[in-house]
Protein backbone atom coordinates (compact mmCIF):
# COMPACT_ATOMS: atom_id res chain seq x y z
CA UNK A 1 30.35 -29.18 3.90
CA UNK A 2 33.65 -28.45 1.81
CA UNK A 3 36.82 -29.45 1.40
CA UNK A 4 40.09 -27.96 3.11
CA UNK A 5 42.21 -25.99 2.47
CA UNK A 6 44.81 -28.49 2.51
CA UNK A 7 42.61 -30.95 0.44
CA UNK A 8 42.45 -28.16 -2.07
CA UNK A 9 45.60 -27.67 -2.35
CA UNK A 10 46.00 -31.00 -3.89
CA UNK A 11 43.73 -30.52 -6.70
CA UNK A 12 44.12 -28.34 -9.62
CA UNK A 13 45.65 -25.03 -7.47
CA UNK A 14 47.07 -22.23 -9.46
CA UNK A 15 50.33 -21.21 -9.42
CA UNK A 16 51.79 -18.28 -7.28
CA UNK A 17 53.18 -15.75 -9.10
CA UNK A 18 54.04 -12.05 -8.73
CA UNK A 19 53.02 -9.17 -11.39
CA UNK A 20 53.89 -5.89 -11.52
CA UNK A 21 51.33 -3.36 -11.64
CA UNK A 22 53.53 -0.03 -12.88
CA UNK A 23 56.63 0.53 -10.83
CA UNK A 24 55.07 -1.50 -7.56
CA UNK A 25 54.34 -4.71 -6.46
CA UNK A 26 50.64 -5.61 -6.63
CA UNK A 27 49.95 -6.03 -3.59
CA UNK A 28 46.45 -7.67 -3.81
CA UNK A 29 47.94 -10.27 -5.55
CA UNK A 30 50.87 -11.39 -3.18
CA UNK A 31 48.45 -11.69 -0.30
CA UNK A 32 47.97 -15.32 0.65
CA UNK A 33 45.56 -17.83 -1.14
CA UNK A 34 42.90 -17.57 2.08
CA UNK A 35 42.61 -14.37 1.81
CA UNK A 36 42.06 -14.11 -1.96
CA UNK A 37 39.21 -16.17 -1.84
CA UNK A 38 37.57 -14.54 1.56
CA UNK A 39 37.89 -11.30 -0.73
CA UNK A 40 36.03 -13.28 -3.87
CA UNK A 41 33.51 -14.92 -1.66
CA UNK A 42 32.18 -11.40 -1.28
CA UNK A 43 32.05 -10.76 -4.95
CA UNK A 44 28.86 -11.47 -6.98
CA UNK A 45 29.56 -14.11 -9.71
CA UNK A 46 30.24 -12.24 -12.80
CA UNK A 47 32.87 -10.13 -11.18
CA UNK A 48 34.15 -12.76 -9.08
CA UNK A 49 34.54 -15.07 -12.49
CA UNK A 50 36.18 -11.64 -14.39
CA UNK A 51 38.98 -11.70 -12.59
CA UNK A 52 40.63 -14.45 -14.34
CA UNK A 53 42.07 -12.08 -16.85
CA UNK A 54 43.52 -9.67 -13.80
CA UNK A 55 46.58 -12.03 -14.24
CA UNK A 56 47.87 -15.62 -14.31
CA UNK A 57 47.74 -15.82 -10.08
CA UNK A 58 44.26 -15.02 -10.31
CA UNK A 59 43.63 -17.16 -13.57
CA UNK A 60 41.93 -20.48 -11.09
CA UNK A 61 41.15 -18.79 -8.45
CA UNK A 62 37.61 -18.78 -8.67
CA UNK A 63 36.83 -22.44 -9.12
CA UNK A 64 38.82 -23.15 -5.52
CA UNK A 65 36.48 -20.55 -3.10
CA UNK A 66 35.42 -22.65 -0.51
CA UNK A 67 31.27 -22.63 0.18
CA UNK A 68 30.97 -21.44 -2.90
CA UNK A 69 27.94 -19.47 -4.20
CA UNK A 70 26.68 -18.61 -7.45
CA UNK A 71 24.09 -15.97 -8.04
CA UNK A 72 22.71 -15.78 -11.79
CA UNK A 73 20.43 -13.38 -12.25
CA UNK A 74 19.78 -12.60 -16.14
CA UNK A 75 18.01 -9.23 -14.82
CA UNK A 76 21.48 -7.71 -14.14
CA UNK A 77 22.14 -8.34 -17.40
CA UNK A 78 18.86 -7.45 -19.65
CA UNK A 79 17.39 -4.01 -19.33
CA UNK A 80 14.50 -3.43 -17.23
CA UNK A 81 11.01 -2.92 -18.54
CA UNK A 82 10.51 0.56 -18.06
CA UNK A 83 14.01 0.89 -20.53
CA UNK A 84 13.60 -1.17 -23.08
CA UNK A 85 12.29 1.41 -24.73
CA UNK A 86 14.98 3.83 -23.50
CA UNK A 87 17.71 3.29 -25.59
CA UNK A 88 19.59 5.98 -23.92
CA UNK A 89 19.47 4.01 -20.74
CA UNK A 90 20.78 0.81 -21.74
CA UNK A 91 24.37 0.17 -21.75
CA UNK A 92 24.44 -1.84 -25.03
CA UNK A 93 22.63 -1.63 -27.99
CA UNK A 94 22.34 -5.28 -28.01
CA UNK A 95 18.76 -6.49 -28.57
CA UNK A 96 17.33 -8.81 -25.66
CA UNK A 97 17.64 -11.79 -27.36
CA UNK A 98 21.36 -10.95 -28.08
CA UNK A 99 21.61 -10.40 -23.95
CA UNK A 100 19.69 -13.22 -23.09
CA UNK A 101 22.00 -15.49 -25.55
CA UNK A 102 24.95 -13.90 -23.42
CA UNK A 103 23.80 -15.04 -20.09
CA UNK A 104 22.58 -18.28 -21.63
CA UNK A 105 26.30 -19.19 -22.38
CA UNK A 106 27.91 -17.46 -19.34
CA UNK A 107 25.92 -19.29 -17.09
CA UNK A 108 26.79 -22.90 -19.26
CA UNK A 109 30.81 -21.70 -19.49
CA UNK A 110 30.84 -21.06 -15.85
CA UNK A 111 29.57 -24.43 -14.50
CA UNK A 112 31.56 -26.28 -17.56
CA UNK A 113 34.76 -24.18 -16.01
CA UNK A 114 34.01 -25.41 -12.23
CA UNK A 115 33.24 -29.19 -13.81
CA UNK A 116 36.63 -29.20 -15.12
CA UNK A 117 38.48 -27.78 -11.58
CA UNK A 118 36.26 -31.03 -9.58
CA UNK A 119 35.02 -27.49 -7.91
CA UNK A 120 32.27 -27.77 -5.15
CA UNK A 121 29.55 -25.06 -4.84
CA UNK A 122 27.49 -24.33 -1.97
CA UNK A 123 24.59 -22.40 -3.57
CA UNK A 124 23.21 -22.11 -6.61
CA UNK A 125 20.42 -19.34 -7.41
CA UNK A 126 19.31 -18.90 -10.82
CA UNK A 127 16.78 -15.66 -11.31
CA UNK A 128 15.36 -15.52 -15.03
CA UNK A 129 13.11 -12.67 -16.13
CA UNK A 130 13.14 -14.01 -19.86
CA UNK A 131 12.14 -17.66 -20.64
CA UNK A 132 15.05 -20.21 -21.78
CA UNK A 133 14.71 -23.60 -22.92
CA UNK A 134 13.91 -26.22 -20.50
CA UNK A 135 16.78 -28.43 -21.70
CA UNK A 136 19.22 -25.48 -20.81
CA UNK A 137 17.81 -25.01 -17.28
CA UNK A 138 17.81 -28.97 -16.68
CA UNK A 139 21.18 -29.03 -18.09
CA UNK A 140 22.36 -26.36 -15.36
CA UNK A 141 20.71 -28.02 -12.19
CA UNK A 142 22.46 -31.45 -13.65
CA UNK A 143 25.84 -29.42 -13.63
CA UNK A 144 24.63 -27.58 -10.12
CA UNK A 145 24.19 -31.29 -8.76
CA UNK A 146 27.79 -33.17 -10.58
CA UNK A 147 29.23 -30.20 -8.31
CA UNK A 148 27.61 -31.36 -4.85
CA UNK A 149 25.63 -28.56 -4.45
CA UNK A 150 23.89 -28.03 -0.96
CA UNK A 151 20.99 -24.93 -1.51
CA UNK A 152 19.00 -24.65 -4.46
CA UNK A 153 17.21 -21.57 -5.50
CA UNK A 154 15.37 -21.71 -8.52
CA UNK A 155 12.81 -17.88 -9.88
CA UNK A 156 12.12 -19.06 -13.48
CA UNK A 157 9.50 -20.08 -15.96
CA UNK A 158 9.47 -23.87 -17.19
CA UNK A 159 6.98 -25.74 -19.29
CA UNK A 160 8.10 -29.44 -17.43
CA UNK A 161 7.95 -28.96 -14.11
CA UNK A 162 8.38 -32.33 -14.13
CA UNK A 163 11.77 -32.07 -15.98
CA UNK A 164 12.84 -29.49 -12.98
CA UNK A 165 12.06 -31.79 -10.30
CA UNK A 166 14.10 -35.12 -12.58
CA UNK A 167 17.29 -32.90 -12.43
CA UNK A 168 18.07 -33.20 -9.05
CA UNK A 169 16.36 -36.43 -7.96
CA UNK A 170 19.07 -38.47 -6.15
CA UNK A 171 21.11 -35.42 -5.24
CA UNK A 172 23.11 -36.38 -1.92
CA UNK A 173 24.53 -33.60 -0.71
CA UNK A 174 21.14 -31.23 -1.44
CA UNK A 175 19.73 -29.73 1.85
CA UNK A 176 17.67 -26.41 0.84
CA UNK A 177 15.56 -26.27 -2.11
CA UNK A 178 13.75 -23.39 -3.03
CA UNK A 179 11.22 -22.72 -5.84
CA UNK A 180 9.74 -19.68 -6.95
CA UNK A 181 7.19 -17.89 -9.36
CA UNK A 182 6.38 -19.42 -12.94
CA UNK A 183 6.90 -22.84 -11.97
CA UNK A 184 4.16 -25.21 -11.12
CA UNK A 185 3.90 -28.77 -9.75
CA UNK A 186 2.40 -31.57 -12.48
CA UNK A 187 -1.52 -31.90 -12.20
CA UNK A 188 -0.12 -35.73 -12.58
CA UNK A 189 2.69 -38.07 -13.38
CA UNK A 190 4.78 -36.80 -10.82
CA UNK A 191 7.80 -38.78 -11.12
CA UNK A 192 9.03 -41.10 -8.03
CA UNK A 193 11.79 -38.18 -7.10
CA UNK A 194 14.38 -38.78 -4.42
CA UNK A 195 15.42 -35.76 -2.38
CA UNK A 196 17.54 -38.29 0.35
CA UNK A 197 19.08 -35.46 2.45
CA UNK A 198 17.00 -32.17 1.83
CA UNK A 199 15.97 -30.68 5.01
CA UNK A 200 14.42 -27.56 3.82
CA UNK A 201 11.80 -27.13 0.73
CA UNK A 202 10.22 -23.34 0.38
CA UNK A 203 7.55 -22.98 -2.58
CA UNK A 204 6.80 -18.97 -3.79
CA UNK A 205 3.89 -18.47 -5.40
CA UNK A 206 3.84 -22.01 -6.90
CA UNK A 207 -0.04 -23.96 -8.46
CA UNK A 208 -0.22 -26.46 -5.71
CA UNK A 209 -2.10 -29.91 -7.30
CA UNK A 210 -2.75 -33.03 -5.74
CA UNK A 211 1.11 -34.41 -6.38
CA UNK A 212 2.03 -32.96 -2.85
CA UNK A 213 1.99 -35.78 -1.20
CA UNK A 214 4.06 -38.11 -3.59
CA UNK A 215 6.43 -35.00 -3.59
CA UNK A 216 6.81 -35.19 0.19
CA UNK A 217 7.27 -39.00 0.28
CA UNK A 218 10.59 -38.51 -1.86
CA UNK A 219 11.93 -36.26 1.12
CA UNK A 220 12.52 -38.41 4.14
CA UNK A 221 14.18 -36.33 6.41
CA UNK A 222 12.43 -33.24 5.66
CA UNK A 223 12.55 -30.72 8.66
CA UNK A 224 11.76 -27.24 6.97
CA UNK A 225 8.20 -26.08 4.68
CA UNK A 226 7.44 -23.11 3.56
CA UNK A 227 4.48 -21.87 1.30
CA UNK A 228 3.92 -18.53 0.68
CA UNK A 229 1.07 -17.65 -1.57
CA UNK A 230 0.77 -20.86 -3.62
CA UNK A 231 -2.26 -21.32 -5.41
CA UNK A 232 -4.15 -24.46 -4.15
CA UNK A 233 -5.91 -25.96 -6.82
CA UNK A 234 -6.96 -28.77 -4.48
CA UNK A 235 -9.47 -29.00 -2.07
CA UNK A 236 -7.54 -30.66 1.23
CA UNK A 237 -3.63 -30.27 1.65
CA UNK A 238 -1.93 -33.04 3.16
CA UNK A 239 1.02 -32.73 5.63
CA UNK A 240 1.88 -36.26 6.33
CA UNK A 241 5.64 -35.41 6.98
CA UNK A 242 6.99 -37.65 10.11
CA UNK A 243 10.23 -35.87 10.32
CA UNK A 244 8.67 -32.33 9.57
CA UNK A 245 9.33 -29.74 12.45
CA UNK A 246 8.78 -26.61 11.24
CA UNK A 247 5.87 -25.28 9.19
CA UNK A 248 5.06 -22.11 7.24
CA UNK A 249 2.22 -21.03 5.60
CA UNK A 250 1.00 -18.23 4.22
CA UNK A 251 -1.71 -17.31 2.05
CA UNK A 252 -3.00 -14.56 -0.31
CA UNK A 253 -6.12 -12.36 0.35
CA UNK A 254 -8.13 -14.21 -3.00
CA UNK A 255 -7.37 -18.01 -2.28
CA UNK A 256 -10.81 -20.06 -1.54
CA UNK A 257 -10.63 -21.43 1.67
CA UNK A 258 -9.00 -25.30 1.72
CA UNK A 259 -8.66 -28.40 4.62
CA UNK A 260 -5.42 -29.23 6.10
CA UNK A 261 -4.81 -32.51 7.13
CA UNK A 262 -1.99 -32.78 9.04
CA UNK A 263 0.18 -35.65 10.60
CA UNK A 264 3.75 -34.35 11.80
CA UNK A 265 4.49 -35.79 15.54
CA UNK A 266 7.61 -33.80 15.67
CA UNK A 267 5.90 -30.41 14.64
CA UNK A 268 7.29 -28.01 16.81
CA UNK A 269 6.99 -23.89 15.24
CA UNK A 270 3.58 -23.58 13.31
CA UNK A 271 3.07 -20.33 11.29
CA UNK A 272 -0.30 -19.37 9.41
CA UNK A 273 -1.20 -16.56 7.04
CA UNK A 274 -4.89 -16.31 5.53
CA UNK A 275 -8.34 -16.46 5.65
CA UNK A 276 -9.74 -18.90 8.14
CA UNK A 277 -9.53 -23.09 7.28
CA UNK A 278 -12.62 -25.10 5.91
CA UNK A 279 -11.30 -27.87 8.00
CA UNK A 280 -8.53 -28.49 10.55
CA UNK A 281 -7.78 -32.30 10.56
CA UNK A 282 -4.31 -32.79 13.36
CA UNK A 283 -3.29 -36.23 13.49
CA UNK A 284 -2.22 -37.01 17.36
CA UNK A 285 -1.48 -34.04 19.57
CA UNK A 286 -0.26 -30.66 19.70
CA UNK A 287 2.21 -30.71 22.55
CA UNK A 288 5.24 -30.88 20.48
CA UNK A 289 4.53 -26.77 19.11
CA UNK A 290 6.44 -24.67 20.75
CA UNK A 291 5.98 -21.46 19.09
CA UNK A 292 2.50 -21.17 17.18
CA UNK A 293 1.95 -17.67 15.03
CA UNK A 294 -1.11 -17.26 13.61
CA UNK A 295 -2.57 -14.39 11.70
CA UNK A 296 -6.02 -14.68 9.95
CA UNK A 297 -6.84 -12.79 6.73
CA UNK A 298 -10.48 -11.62 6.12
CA UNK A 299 -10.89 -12.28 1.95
CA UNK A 300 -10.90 -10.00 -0.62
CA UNK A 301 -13.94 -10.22 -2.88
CA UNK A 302 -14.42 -7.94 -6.16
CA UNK A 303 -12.12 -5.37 -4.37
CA UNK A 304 -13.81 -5.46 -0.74
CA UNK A 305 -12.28 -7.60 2.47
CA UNK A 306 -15.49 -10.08 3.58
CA UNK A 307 -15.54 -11.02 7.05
CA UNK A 308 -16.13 -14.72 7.54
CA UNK A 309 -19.25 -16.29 8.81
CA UNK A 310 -18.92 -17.34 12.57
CA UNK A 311 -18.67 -21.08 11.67
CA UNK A 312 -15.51 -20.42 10.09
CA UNK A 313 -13.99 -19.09 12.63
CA UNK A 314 -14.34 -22.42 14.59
CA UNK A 315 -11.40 -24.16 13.63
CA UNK A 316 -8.93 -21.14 14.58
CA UNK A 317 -10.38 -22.21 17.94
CA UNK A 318 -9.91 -26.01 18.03
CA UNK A 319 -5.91 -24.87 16.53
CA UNK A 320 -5.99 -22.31 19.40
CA UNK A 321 -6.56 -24.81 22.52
CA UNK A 322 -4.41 -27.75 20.66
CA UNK A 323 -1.71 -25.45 21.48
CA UNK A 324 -1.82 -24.89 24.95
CA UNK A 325 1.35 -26.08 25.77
CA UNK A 326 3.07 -23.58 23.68
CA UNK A 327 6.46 -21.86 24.85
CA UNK A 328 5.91 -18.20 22.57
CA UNK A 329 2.71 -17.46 20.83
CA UNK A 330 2.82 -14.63 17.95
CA UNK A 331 -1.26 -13.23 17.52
CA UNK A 332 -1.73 -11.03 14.39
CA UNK A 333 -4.43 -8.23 15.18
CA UNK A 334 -7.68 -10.18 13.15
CA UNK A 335 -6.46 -13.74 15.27
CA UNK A 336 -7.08 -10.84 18.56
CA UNK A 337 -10.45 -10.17 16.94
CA UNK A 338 -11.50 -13.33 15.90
CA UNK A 339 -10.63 -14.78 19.74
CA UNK A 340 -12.88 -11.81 20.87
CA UNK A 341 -16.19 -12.44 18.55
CA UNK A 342 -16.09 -16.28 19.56
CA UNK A 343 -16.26 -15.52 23.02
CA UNK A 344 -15.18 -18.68 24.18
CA UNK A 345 -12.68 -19.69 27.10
CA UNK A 346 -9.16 -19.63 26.74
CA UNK A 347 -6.65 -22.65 27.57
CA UNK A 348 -4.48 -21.64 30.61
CA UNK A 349 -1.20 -21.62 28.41
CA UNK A 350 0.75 -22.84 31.37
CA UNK A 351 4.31 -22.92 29.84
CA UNK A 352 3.76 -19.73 27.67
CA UNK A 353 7.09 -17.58 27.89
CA UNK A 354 6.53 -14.74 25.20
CA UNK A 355 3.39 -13.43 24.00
CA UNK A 356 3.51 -10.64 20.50
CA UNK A 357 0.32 -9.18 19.88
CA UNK A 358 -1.24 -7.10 17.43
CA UNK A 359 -3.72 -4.58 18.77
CA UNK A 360 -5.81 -2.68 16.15
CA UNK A 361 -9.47 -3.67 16.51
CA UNK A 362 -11.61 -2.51 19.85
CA UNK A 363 -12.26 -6.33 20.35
CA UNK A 364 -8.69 -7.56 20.47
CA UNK A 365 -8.25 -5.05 24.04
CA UNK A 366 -10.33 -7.71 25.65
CA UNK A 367 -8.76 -10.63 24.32
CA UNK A 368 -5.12 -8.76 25.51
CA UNK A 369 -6.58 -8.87 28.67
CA UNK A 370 -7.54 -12.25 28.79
CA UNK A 371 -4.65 -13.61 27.11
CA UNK A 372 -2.58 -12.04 30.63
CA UNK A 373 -4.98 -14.00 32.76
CA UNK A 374 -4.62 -17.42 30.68
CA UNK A 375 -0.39 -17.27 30.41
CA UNK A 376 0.23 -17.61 34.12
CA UNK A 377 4.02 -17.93 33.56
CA UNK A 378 4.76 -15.11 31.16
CA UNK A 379 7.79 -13.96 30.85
CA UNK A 380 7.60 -11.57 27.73
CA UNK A 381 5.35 -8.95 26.29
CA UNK A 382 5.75 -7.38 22.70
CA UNK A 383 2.82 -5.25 21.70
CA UNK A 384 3.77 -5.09 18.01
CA UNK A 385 1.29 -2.98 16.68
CA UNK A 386 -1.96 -0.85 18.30
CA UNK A 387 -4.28 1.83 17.52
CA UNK A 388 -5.89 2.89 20.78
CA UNK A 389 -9.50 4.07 19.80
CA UNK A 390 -11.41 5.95 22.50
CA UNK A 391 -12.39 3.48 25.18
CA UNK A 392 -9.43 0.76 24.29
CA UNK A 393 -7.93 0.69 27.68
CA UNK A 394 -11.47 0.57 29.65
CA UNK A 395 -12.44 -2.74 27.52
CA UNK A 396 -8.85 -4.27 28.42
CA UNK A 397 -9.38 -3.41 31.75
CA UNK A 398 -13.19 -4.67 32.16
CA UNK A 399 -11.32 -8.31 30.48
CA UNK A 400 -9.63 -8.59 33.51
CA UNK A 401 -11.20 -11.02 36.42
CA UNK A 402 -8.22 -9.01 38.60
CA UNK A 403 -4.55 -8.45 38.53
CA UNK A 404 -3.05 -11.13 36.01
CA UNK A 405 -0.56 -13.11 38.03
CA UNK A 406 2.10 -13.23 35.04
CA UNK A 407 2.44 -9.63 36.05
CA UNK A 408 2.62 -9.90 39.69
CA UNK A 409 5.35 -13.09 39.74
CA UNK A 410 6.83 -13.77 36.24
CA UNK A 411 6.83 -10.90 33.83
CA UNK A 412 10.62 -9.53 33.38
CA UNK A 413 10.55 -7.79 30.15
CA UNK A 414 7.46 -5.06 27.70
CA UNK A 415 8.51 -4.44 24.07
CA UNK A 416 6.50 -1.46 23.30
CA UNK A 417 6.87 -1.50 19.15
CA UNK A 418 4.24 1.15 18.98
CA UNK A 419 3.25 4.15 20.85
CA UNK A 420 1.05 7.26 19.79
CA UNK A 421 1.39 9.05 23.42
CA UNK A 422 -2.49 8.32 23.28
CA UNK A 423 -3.95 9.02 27.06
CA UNK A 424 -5.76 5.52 26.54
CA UNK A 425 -2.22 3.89 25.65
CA UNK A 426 -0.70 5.57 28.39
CA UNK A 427 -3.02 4.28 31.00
CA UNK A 428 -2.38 0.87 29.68
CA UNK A 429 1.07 0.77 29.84
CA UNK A 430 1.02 2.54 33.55
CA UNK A 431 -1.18 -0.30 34.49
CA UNK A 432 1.16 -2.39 33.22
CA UNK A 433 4.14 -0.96 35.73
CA UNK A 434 2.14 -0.11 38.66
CA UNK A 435 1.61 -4.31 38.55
CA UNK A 436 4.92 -5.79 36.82
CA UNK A 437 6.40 -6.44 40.30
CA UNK A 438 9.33 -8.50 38.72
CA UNK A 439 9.74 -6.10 35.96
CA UNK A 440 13.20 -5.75 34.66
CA UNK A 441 13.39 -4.34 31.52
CA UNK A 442 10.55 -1.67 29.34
CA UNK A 443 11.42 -0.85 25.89
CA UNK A 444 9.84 1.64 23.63
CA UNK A 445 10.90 0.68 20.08
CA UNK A 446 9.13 3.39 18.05
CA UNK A 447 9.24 7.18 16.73
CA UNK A 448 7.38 8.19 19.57
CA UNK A 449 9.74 11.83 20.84
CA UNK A 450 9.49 11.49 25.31
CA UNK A 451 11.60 14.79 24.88
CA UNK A 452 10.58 18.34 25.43
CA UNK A 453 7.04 18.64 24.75
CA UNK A 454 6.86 15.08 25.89
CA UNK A 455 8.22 15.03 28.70
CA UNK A 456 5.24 14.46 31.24
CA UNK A 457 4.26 11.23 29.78
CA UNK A 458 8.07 9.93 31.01
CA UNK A 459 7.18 11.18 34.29
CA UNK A 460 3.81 9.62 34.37
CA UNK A 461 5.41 6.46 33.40
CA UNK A 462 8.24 6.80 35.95
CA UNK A 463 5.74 7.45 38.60
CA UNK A 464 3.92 4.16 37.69
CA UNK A 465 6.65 1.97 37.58
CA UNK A 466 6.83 -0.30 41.02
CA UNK A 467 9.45 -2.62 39.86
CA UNK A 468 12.84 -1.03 42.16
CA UNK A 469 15.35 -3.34 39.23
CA UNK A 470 13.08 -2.03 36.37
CA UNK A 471 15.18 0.08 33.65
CA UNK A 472 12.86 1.94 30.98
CA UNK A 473 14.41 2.23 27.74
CA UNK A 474 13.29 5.29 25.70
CA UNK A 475 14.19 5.62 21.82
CA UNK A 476 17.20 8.30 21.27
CA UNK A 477 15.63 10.71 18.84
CA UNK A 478 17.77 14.21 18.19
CA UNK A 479 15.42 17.44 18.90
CA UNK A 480 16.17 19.77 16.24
C-alpha cells in the first residue's frame, strides 16, 4: 500500500525546526511528524497543500502523508450557476476562464511538486464542471499513475475517451477505477488497454457501445462492476468476466430494454435496477450468488410509467429460481408484484438467511406470504417499506398454506423500517409474534410515536409476542 514511516524518512524529509508564533512556542508545529500528517490527511487538498507557507517545518510536509488523497474539484473554485450572474456573491471578480486557468495550473503544480518528492498517492479524484483540454487531463492521470496511484475517480467531459482510457493502461498498482458523467466509451478502436491489477471498475452515467467486452478483457482480475444509469447503445451486454464476483446494475426509468449475457462462475452478490430484461442468457449455474437484490422498474413513456407485457416479466422468473441457493435476498416492492401477477411456484430457498422486502402494492402481501413458506431456514426479516391498503393483511394471510416453519424453528430477528400503526399492519406483525417461537430480537426503525396516545398498540404487541427471550425494541421519540 505505502511506504513507512521509516522508509520515508529516508527520502526527501523536511527538516525539524521550531518557530515562534508571538511570545509562545507553536505548538502545532513541535508535535511529532505522525501526527502532522494524521492532522493533514484530514484536510482537503488545497488547504492541506497551503500550508507550506505556515513555515519552513511545514514547507514538505504535504508530499510525505502516507495514503495520500487528492480531491480536485474545480467547482470549489468557480462560482456556481445560479451566481455567475451574482457578482455580489462571488468572492473574486475574476472571470471563469481566469478561475478555471487557476485550477488548471494548481492541479499541474501540485502533481509536478509530489513528482519531485518520489511522493505516493492513494487517490486521485478529479471533478470538472468546465471543460479543459484533453491533453491536460491525460497529462494529470499520466502524473496520477508515475505516482503509483491505487483509486481513480474521474467526473469530467473529454472528447477522446480513448485518450482517457491510454493514460493509465499498464498502471500496476491501480485497483479502483471510477468514471463518471460526460465521458463515453469509443463506438470503436478501443485500444488493447491493460488494467493488470484493477479489482474494481464503476461507470456513472456513461454511453455504453459494443467496446465492453475488449474493455473487460484488459482487466484480468476484475472482482468489482458497477453501472448505474449508463446508456446502452447496444442491443446485448456481455459479462464474460471469469474472475468477476460482484455485480451492480442499475438502470434509468427511459432505457429500452437490452439482453444480458452473462458468464461469471465466481459471481457471488447480483444487484439489478430497471425495467424487466429482453433476454437473460447465464452461462453455467447460479449457485455461487449469495446475495441477489433485485428491483424492477416499470418504464417511463412520454411522462407516464407503462407496465410491461406479461412475457417480459418471464425472465425475472428464470433469474428468480437460478437463485435458489441464495444466503440474503433484497426484493424491491414491483419484484413483490411482478412475483405475484406471474403466479408461478416459488423455489424452496433452502439456505436463505435474510429476506428485505418492499411492500407497497396489494399483490406483493401474497408473495410476503409465500416467500415465508419457500425460505424454510430464515433467519432475518426486514420489511423496508409498506403501505397497508384495506385488506393487506387478509391477502398475506390467505398466501399462507399454514404456519411458515421459518417462524416456528429459525426466525431470531423482524426489522420493522416502516410502521403507520395501521390496524391491518398491526395484525400482521402480531401474527408475526404469536408464531416467531425462536424470536429474539423486534425492531421498529421508524417515526412511528408507541407513547401516550399510542400506547395500546405496545400492549397489543406485547400480548402477541410468544417468544419468552424476545426483546421488542421501540424508537425513543421525546413527547413534547
Amino acid at each position: 500500500m505505502g511506504e513507512s514511516t521509516g522508509e520515508r524518512e529516508r527520502l526527501e524529509k523536511p527538516t525539524v525546526s521550531v518557530t515562534k508564533q508571538g511570545s509562545g512556542d507553536d505548538r502545532i508545529s513541535n508535535l511529532p511528524d505522525d501526527l502532522l500528517f494524521h492532522i493533514l490527511s484530514y484536510l482537503p487538498t488545497k488547504h492541506a497543500v497551503g500550508t507550506s507557507i505556515l513555515s519552513s517545518r511545514w514547507n514538505n510536509l504535504f508530499p510525505f502523508v502516507p495514503d495520500l488523497k487528492l480531491d480536485f474539484d474545480d467547482s470549489l473554485l468557480l462560482p456556481r450557476p445560479d451566481q455567475e450572474h451574482n457578482q455580489e456573491n462571488v468572492a473574486s471578480e475574476s472571470k471563469p476562464d481566469e478561475l478555471a486557468n487557476s485550477f488548471r495550473d494548481f492541479v499541474s503544480g501540485v502533481l509536478n511538486r509530489l513528482e519531485q518528492c518520489n511522493a505516493r498517492i492513494r487517490e486521485f479524484n478529479l471533478i470538472c464542471r468546465e471543460k479543459y483540454d484533453d491533453d491536460c487531463i491525460v497529462s494529470w492521470l499520466r502524473a496520477a499513475a508515475r505516482l503509483r496511484v491505487q483509486d481513480v475517480r474521474l467526473y469530467v467531459s473529454i472528447k477522446n475517451s480513448v485518450k482517457l482510457l491510454s493514460s493509465l493502461d499498464g498502471c500496476i498498482t491501480l485497483e479502483t477505477l471510477h468514471v463518471g458523467k460526460g465521458f463515453d466509451l469509443p463506438a470503436s478502436d478501443l485500444p488493447d488497454v491493460k488494467y493488470p491489477n484493477l479489482k474494481t471498475l464503476v461507470l456513472y452515467q456513461v454511453k455504453v457501445l459494443d467496446v465492453m467486452d475488449k474493455l473487460f478483457d484488459g482487466c484480468p482480475v476484475l472482482e468489482k462492476l458497477g453501472m448505474f444509469g449508463c446508456n446502452c447503445w447496444i442491443d446485448t451486454i456481455g459479462f464474460i468476466i471469469p474472475t468477476l464476483k460482484h455485480l451492480v446494475l442499475e438502470k434509468s426509468l427511459t432505457d429500452e430494454q437490452f439482453a444480458w449475457h452473462i458468464d461469471t462462475p465466481k459471481l457471488e452478490y447480483l444487484y439489478y435496477s430497471g425495467i424487466p430484461l429482453e433476454e437473460f442468457d447465464y452461462i453455467g449455474n447460479f449457485d455461487c450468488i449469495h446475495e441477489l437484490s433485485l428491483h424492477v422498474l416499470w418504464k417511463l413513456v412520454n411522462g407516464e410509467l407503462r407496465e410491461p407485457e406479461y412475457d417480459d416479466l418471464h425472465n425475472i422468473a428464470v433469474l428468480i429460481n437460478g437463485c435458489s441457493e441464495v444466503q440474503s435476498l433484497y426484493f424491491g416492492n414491483l419484484t413483490m408484484e411482478v412475483l405475484h401477477r406471474l403466479s408461478l411456484p416459488l423455489p424452496k430457498f433452502g439456505n436463505l438467511q435474510s429476506l428485505r422486502l418492499q411492500v407497497k402494492k396489494m399483490g406483493a402481501w401474497n408473495t410476503f406470504g409465500r416467500l415465508l413458506e419457500a425460505a424454510p431456514n430464515l433467519e432475518t426479516l426486514i420489511i423496508e417499506r409498506s403501505d397497508m391498503f384495506d385488506g393487506g393483511y387478509e391477502r398475506f394471510f390467505s398466501s399462507l398454506e399454514g404456519v411458515p416453519r421459518c417462524l416456528s424453528s429459525s426466525m431470531k430477528k423482524i426489522v420493522i423500517a416502516e410502521f403507520k400503526g395501521l390496524e391491518d399492519e398491526i395484525k400482521l406483525i402480531e401474527y408475526l409474534l404469536r408464531n416467531g417461537k425462536v424470536l429474539q430480537e423486534v425492531i421498529f426503525n421508524c417515526n412511528f410515536n408507541f407513547s401516550a396516545d399510542n400506547d395500546s398498540v405496545s400492549r397489543r404487541l406485547s400480548l402477541a409476542l410468544t417468544s419468552t427471550a424476545c426483546k421488542i425494541r421501540y424508537p425513543k421519540i421525546n413527547m413534547v
